[in-house]
PDB file of N, CA and C in Angstrom:
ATOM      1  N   UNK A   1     -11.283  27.407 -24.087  1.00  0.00           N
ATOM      2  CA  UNK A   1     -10.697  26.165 -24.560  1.00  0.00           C
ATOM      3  C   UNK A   1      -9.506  25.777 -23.693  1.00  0.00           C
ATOM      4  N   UNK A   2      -8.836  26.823 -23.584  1.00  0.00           N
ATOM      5  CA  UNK A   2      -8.003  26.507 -22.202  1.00  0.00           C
ATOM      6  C   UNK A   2      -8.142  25.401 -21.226  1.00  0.00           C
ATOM      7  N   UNK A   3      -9.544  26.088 -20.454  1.00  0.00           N
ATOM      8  CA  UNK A   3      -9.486  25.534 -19.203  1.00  0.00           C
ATOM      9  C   UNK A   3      -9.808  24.222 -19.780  1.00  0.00           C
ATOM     10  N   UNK A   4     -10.425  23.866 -20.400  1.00  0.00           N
ATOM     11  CA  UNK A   4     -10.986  22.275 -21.426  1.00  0.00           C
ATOM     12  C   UNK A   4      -9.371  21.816 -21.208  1.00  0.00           C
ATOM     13  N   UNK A   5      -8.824  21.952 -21.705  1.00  0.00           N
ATOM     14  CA  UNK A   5      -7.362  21.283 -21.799  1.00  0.00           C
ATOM     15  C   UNK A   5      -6.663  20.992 -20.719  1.00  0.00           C
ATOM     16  N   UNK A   6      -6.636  21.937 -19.755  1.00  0.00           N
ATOM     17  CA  UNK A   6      -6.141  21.889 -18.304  1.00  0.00           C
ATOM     18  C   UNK A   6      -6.987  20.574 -17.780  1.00  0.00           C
ATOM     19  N   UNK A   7      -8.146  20.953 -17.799  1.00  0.00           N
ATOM     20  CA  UNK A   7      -8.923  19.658 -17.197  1.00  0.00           C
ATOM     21  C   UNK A   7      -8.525  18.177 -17.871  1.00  0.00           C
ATOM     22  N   UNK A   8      -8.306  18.145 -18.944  1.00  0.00           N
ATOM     23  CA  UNK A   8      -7.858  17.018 -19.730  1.00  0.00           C
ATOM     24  C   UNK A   8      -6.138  16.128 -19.304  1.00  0.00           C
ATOM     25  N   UNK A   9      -5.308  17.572 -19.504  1.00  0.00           N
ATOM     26  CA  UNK A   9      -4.509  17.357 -18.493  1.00  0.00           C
ATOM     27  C   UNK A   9      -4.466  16.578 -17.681  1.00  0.00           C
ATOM     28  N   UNK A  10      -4.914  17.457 -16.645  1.00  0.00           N
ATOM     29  CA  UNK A  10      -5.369  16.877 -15.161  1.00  0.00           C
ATOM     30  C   UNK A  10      -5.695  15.852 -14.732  1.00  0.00           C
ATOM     31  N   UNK A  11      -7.161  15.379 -15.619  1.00  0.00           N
ATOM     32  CA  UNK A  11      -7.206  13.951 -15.925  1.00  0.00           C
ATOM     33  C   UNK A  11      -6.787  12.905 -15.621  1.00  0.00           C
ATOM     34  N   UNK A  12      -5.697  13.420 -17.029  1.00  0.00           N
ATOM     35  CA  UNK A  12      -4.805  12.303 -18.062  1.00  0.00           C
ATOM     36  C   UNK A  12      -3.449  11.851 -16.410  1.00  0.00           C
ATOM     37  N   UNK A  13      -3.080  13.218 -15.918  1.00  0.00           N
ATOM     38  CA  UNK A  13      -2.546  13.035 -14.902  1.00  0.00           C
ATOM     39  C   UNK A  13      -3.024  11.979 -13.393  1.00  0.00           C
ATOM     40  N   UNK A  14      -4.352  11.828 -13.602  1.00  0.00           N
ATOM     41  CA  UNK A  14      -4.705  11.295 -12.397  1.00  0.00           C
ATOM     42  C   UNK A  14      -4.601   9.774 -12.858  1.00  0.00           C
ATOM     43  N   UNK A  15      -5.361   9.704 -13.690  1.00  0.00           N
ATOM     44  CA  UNK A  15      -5.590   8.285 -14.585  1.00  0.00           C
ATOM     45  C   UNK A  15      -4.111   7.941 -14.632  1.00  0.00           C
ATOM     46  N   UNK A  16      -2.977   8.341 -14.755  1.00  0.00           N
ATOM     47  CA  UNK A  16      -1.548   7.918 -14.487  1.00  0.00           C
ATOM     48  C   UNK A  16      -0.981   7.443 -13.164  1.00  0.00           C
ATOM     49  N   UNK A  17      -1.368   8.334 -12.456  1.00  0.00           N
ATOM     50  CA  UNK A  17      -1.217   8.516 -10.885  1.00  0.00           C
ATOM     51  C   UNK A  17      -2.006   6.916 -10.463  1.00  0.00           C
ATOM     52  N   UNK A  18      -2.938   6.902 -10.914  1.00  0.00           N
ATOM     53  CA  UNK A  18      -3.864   5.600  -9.862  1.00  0.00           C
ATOM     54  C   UNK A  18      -3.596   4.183 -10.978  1.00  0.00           C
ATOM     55  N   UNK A  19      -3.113   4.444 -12.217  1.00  0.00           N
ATOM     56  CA  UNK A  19      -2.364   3.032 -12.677  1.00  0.00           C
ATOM     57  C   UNK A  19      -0.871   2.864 -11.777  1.00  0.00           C
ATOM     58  N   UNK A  20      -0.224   3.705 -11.954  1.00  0.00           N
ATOM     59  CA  UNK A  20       0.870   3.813 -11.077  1.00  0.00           C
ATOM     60  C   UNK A  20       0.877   2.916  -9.961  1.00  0.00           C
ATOM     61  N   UNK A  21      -0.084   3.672  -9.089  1.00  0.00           N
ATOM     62  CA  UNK A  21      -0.640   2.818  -7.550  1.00  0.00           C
ATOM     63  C   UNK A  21      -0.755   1.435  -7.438  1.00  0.00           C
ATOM     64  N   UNK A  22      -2.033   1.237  -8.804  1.00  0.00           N
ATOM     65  CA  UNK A  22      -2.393  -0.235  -8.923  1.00  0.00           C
ATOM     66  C   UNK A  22      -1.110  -1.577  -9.006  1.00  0.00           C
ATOM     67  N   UNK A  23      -0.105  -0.718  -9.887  1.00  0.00           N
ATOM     68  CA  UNK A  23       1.153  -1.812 -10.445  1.00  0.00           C
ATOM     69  C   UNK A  23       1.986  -1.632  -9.092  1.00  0.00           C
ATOM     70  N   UNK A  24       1.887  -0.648  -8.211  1.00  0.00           N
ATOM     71  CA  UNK A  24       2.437  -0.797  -6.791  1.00  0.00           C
ATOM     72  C   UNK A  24       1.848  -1.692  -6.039  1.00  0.00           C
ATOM     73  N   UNK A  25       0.745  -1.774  -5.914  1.00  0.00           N
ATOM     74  CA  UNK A  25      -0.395  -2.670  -5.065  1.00  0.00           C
ATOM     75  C   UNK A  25      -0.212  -3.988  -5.735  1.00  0.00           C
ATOM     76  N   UNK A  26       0.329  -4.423  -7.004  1.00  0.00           N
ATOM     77  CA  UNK A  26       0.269  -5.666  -7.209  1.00  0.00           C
ATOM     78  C   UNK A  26       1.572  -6.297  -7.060  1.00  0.00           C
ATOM     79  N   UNK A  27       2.803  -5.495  -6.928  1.00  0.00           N
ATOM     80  CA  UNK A  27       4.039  -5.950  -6.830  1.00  0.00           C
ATOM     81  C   UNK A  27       4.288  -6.109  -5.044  1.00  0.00           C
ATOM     82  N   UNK A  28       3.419  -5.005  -4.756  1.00  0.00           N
ATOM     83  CA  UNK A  28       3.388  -5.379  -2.983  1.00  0.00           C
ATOM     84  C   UNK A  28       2.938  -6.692  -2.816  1.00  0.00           C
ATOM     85  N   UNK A  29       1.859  -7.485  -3.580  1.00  0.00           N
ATOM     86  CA  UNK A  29       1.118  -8.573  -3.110  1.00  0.00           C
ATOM     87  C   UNK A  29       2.517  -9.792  -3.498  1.00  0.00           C
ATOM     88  N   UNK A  30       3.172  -9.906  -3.972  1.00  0.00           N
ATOM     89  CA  UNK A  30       4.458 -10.829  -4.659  1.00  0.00           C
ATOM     90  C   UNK A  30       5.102 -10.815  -3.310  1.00  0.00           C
ATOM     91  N   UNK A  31       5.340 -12.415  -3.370  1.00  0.00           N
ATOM     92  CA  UNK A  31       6.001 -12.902  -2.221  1.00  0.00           C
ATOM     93  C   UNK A  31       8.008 -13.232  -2.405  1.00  0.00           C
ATOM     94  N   UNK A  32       7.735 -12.741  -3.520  1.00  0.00           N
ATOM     95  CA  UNK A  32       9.535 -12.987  -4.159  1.00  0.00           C
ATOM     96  C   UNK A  32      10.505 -12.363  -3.548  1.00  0.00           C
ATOM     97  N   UNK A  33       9.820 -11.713  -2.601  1.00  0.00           N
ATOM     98  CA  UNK A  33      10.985 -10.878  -1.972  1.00  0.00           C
ATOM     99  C   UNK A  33      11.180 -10.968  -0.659  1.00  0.00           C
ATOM    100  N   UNK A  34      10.642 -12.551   0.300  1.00  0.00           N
ATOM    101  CA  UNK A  34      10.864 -12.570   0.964  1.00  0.00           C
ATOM    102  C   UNK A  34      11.829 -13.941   1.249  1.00  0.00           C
ATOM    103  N   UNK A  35      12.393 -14.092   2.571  1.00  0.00           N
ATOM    104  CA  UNK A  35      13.642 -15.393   2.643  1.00  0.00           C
ATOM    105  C   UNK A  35      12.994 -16.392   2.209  1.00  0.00           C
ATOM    106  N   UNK A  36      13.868 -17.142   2.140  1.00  0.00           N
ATOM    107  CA  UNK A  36      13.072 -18.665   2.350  1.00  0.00           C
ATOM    108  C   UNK A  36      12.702 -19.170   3.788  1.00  0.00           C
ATOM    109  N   UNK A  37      13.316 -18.729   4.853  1.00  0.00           N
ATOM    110  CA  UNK A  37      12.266 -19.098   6.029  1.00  0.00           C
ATOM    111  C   UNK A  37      10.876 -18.658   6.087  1.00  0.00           C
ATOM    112  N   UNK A  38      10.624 -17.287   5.581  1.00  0.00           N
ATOM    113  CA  UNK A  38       9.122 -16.561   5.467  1.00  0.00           C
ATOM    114  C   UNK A  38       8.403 -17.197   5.051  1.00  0.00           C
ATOM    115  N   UNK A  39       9.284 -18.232   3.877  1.00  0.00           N
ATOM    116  CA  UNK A  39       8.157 -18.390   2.896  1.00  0.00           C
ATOM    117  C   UNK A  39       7.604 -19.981   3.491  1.00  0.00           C
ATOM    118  N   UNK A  40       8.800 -20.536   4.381  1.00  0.00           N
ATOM    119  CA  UNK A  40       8.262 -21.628   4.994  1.00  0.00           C
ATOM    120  C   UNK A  40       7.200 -21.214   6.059  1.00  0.00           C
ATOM    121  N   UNK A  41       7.325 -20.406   6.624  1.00  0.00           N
ATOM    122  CA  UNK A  41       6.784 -20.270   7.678  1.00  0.00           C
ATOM    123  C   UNK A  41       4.867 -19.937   6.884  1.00  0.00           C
ATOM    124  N   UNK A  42       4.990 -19.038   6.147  1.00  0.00           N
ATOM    125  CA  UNK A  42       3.813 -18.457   5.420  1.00  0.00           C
ATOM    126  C   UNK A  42       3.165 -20.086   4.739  1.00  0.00           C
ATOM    127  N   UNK A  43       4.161 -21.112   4.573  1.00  0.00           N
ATOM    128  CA  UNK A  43       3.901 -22.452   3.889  1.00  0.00           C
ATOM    129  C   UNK A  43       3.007 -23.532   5.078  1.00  0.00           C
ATOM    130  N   UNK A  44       3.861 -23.387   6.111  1.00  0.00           N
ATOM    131  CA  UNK A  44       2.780 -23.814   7.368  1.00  0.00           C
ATOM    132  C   UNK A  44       1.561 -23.230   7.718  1.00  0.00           C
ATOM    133  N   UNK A  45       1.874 -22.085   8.195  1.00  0.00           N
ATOM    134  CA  UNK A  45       0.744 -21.043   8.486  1.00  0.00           C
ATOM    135  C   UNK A  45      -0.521 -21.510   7.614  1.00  0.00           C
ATOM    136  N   UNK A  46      -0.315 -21.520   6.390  1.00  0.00           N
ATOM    137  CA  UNK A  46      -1.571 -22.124   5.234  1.00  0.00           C
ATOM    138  C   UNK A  46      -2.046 -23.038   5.386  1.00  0.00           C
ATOM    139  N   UNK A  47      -1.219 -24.423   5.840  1.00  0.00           N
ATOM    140  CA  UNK A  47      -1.373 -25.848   6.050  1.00  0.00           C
ATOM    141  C   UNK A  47      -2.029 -26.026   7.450  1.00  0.00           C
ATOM    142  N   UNK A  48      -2.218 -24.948   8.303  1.00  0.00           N
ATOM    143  CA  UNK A  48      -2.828 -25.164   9.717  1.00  0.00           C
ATOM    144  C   UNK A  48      -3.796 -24.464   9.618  1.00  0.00           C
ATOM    145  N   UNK A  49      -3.869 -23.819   9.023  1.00  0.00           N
ATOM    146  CA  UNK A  49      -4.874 -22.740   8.580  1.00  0.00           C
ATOM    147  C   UNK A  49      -5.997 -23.677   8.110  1.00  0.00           C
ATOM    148  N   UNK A  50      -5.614 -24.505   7.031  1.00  0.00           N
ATOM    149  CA  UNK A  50      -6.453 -25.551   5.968  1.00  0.00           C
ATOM    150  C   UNK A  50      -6.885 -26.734   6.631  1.00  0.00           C
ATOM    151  N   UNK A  51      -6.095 -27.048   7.621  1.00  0.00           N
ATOM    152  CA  UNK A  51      -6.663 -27.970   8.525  1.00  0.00           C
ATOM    153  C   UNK A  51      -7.780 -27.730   9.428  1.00  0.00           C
ATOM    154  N   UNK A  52      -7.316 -26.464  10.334  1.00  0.00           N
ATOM    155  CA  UNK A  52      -8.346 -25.993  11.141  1.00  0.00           C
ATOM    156  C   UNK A  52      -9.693 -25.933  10.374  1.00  0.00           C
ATOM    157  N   UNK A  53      -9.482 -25.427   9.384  1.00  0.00           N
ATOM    158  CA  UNK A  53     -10.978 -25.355   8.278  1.00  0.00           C
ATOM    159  C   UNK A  53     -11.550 -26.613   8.414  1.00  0.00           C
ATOM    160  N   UNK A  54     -10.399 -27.898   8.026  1.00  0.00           N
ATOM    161  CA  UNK A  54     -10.851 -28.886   7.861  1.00  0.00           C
ATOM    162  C   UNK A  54     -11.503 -29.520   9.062  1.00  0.00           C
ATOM    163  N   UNK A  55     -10.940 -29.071  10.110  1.00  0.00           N
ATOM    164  CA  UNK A  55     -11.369 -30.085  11.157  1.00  0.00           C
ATOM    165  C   UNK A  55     -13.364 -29.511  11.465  1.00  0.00           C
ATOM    166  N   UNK A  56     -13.023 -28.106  11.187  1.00  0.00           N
ATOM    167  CA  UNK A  56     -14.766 -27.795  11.748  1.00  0.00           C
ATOM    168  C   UNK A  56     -15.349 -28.182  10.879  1.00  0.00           C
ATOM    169  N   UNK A  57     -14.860 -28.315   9.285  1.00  0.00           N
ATOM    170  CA  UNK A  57     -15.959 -28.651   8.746  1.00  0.00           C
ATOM    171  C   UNK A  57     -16.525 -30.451   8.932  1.00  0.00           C
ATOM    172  N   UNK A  58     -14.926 -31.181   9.617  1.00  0.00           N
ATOM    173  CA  UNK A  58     -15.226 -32.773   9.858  1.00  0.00           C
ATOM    174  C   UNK A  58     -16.472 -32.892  11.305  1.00  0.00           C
ATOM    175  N   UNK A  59     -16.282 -31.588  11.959  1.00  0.00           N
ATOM    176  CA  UNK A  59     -16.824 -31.777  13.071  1.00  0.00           C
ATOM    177  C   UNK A  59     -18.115 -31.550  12.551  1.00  0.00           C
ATOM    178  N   UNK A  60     -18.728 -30.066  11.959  1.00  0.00           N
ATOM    179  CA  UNK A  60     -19.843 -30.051  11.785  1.00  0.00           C
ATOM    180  C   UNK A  60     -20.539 -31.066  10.855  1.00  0.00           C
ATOM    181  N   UNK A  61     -20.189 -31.791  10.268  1.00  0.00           N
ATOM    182  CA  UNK A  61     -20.517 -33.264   9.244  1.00  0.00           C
ATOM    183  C   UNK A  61     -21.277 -34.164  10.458  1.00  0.00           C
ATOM    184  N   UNK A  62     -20.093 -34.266  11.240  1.00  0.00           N
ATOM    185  CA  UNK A  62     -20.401 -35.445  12.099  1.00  0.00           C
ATOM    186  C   UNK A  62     -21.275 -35.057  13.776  1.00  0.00           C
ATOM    187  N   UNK A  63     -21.445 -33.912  13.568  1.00  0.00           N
ATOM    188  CA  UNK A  63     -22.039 -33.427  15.014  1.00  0.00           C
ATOM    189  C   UNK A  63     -23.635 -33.714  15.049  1.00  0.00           C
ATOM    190  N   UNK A  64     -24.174 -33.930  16.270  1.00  0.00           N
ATOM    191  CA  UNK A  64     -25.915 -34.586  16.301  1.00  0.00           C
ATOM    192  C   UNK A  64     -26.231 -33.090  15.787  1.00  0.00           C
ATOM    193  N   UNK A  65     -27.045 -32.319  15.333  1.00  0.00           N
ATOM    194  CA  UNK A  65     -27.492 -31.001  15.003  1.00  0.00           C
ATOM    195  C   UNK A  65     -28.567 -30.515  16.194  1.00  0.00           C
ATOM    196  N   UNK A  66     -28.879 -31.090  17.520  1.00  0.00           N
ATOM    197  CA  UNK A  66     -28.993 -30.622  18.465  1.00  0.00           C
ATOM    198  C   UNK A  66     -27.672 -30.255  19.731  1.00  0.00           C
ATOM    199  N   UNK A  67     -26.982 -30.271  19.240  1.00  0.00           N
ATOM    200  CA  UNK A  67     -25.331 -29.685  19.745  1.00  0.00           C
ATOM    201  C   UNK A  67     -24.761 -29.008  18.832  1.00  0.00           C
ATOM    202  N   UNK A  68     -25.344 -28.362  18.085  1.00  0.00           N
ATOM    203  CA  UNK A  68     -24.958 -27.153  17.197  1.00  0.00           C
ATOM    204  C   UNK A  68     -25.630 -26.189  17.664  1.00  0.00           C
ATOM    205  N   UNK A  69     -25.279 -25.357  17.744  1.00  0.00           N
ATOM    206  CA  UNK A  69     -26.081 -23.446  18.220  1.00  0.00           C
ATOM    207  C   UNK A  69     -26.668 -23.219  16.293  1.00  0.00           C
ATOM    208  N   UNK A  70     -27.679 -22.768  16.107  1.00  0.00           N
ATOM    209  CA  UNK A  70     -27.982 -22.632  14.763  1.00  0.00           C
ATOM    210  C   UNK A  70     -28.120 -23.310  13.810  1.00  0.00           C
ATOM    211  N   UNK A  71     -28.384 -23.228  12.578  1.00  0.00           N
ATOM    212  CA  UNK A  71     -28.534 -23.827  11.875  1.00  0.00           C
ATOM    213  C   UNK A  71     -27.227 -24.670  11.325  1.00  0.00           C
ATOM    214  N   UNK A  72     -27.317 -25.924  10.909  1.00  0.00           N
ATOM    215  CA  UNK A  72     -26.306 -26.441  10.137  1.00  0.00           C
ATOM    216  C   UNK A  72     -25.417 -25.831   9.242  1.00  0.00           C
ATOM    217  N   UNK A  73     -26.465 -25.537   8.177  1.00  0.00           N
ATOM    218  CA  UNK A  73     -26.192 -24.886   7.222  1.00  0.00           C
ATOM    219  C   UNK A  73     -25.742 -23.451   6.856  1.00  0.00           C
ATOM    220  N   UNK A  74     -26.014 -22.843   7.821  1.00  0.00           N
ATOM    221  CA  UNK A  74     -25.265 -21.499   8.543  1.00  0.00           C
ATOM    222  C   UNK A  74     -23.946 -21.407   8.472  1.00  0.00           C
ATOM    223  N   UNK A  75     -23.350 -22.087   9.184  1.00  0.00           N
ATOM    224  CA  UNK A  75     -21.956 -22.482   9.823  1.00  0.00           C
ATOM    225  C   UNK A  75     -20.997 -22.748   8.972  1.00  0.00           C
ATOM    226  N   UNK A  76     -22.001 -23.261   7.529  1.00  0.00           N
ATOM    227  CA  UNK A  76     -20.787 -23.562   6.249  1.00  0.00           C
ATOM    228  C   UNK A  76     -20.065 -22.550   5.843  1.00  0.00           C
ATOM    229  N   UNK A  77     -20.872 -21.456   5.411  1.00  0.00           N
ATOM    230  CA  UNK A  77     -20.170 -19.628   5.123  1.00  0.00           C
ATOM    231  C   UNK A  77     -19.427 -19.116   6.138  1.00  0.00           C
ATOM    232  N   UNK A  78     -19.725 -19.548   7.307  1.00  0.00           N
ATOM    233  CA  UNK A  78     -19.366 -18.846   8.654  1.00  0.00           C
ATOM    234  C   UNK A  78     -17.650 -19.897   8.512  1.00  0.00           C
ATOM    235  N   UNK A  79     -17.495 -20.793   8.283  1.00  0.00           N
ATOM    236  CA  UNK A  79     -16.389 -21.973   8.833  1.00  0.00           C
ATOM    237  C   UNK A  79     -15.287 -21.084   7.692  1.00  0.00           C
ATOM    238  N   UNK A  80     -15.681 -20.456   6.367  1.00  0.00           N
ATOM    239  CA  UNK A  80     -14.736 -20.464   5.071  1.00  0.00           C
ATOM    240  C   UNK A  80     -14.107 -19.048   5.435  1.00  0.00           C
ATOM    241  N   UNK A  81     -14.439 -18.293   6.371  1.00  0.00           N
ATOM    242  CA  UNK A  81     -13.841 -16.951   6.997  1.00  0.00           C
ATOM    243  C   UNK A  81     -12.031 -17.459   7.820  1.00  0.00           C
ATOM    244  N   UNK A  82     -11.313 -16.832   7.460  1.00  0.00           N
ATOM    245  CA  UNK A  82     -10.403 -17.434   7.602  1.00  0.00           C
ATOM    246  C   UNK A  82     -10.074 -17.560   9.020  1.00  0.00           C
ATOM    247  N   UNK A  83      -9.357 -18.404   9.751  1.00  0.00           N
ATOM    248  CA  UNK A  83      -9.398 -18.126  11.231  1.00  0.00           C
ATOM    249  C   UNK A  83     -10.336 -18.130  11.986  1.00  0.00           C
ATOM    250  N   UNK A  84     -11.351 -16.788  11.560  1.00  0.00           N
ATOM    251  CA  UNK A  84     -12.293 -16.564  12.649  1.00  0.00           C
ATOM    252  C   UNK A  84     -13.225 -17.686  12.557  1.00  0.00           C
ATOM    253  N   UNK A  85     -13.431 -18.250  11.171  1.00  0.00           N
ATOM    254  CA  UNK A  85     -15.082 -18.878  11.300  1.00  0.00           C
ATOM    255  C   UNK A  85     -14.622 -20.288  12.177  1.00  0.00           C
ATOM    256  N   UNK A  86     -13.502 -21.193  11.922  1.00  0.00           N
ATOM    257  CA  UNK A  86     -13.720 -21.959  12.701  1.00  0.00           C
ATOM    258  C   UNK A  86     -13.086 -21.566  13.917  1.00  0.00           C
ATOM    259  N   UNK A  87     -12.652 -20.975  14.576  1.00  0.00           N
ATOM    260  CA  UNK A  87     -12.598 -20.611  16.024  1.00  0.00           C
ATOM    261  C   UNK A  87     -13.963 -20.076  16.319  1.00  0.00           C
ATOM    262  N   UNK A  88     -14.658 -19.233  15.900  1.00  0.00           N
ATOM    263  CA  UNK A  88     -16.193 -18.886  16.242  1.00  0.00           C
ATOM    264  C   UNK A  88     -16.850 -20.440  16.288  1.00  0.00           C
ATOM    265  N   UNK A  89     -16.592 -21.141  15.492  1.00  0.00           N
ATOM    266  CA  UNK A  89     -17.466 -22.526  15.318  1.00  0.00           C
ATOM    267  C   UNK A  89     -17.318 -23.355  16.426  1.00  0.00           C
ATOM    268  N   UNK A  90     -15.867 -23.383  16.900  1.00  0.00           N
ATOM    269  CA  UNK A  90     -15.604 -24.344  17.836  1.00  0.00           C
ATOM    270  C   UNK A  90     -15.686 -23.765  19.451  1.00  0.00           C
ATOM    271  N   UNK A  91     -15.888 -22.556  19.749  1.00  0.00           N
ATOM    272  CA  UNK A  91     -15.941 -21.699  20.870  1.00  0.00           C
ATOM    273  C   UNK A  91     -17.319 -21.171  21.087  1.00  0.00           C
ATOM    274  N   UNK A  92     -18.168 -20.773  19.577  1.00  0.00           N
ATOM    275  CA  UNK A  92     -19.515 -20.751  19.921  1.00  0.00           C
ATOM    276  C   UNK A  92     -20.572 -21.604  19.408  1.00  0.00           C
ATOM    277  N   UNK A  93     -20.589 -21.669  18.090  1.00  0.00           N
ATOM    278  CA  UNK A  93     -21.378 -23.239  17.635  1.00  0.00           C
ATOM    279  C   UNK A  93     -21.632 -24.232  18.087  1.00  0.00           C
ATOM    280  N   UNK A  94     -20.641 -24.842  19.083  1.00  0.00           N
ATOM    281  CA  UNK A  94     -20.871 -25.866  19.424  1.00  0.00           C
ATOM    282  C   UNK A  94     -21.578 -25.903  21.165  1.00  0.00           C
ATOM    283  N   UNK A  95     -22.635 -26.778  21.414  1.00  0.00           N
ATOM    284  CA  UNK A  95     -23.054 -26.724  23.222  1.00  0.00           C
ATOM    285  C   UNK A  95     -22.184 -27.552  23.476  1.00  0.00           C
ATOM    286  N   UNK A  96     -21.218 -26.858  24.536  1.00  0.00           N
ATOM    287  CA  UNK A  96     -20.879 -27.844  25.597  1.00  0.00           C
ATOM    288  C   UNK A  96     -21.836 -28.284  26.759  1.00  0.00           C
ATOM    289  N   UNK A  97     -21.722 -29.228  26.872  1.00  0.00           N
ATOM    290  CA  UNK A  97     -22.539 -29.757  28.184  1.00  0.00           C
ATOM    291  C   UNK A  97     -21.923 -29.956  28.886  1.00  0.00           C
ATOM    292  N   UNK A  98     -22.048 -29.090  30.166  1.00  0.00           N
ATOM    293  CA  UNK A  98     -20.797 -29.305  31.028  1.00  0.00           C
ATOM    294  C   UNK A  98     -21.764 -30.073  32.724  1.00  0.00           C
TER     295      UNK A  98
END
């Protein structure tokens, strides 16, 4: 019966240990603790971020779909990746004709 208890213990100890973590991992994600320049800067960063999105998705709207590499409809999942999809979109998606 012992060892039953130790293990219970033990457990009860881990299951503490990894709530612990979690309420660390969520107070890490809180931006309250940084200046107010960070938070401007993190405020742009978003707004160019949201544009760039915007612009591939204005481009792929309006592009002939024989100057697209792939499918149209491809490119929509691919564009919502942050950063990468529309830089992939606009560097490989699209034929240049040079």
């Amino acid at each position: 019966m012992t060892k039953t208890s130790d293990r219970l213990v033990e457990g009860a100890k881990t299951v503490t240990k990894i709530a612990g973590a979690a309420k660390a991992a969520e107070a890490a994600k809180s931006v309250t603790h940084l200046s107010v320049p960070a938070k401007a800067g993190l405020g742009i960063l978003g707004i160019v971020q949201v544009a760039f999105a915007f612009l591939a998705f204005w481009d792929l709207a309006w592009r002939d779909e024989d100057d697209v590499r792939g499918p149209k409809p491809a490119w929509i999942p691919a564009i919502l990746v942050n950063w990468i999809g529309p830089a992939a979109y606009f560097l490989v998606g699209i034929r240049h004709r040079r």
